[in-house]
Protein backbone atom coordinates (compact mmCIF):
# COMPACT_ATOMS: atom_id res chain seq x y z
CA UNK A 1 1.89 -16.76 -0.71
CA UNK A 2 -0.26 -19.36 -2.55
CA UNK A 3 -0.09 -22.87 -3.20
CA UNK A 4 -0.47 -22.19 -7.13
CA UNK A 5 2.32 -19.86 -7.69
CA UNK A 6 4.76 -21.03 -10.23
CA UNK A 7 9.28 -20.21 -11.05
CA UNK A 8 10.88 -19.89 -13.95
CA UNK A 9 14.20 -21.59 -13.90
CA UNK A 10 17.37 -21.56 -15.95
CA UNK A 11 19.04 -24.46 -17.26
CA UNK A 12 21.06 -24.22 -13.90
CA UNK A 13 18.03 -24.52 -12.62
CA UNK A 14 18.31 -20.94 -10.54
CA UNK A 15 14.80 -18.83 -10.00
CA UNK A 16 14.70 -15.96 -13.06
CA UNK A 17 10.78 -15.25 -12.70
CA UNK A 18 7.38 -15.64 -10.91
CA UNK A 19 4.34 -16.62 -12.36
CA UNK A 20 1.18 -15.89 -10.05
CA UNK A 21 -2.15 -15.44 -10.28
CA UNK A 22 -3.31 -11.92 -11.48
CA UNK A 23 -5.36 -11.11 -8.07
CA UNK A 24 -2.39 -11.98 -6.06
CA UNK A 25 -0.55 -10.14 -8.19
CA UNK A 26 -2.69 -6.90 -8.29
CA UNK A 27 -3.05 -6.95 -4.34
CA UNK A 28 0.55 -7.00 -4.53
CA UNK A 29 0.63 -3.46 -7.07
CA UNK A 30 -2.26 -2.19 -4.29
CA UNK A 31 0.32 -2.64 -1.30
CA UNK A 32 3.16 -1.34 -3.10
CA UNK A 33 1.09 1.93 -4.11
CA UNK A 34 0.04 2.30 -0.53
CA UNK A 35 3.42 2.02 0.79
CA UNK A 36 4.63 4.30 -2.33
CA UNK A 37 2.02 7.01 -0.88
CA UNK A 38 2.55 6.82 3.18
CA UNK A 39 6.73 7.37 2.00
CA UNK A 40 5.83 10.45 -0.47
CA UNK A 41 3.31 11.84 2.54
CA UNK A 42 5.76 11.67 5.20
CA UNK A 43 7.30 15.04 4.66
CA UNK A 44 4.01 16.65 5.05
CA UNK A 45 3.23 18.72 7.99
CA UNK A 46 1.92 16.93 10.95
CA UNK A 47 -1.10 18.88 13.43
CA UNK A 48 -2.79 16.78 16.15
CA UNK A 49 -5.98 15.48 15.99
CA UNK A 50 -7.75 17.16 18.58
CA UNK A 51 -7.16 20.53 16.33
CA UNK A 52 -8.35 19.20 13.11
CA UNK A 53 -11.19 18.28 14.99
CA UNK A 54 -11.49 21.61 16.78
CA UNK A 55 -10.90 23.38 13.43
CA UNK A 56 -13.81 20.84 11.94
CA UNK A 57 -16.53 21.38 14.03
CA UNK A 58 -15.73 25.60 13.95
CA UNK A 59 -16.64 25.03 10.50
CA UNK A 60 -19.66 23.04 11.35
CA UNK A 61 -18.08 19.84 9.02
CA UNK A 62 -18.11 17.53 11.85
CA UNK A 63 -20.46 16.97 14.44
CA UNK A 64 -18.50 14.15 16.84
């Protein structure tokens, strides 16, 4: 986390917010959204690599 990141306290002095800088904060939306993807994906079907590959290059869309 940076150095420039600010709190909000209470008069007890207890953390209520964060203030940080707007690219922190919008890397921080990007990794959430990721993460928010890879969990809704997870129930997908699964095949191996090696037959998406085979099933590419059948179709002539990959040539490695």
């Amino acid at each position: 986390m940076q150095k420039n990141v600010q709190f909000v306290t209470d008069a007890e002095g207890h953390k209520t917010a964060v203030i940080l800088p707007i690219e922190e904060y919008e890397d921080m939306m990007d990794d959430l959204a990721m993460g928010r993807a890879a969990r809704e994906s997870k129930p997908e079907p699964r095949r191996p690599l090696e037959d998406v590959v085979k099933e590419l290059r059948a179709a002539g869309e990959n040539d490695v």
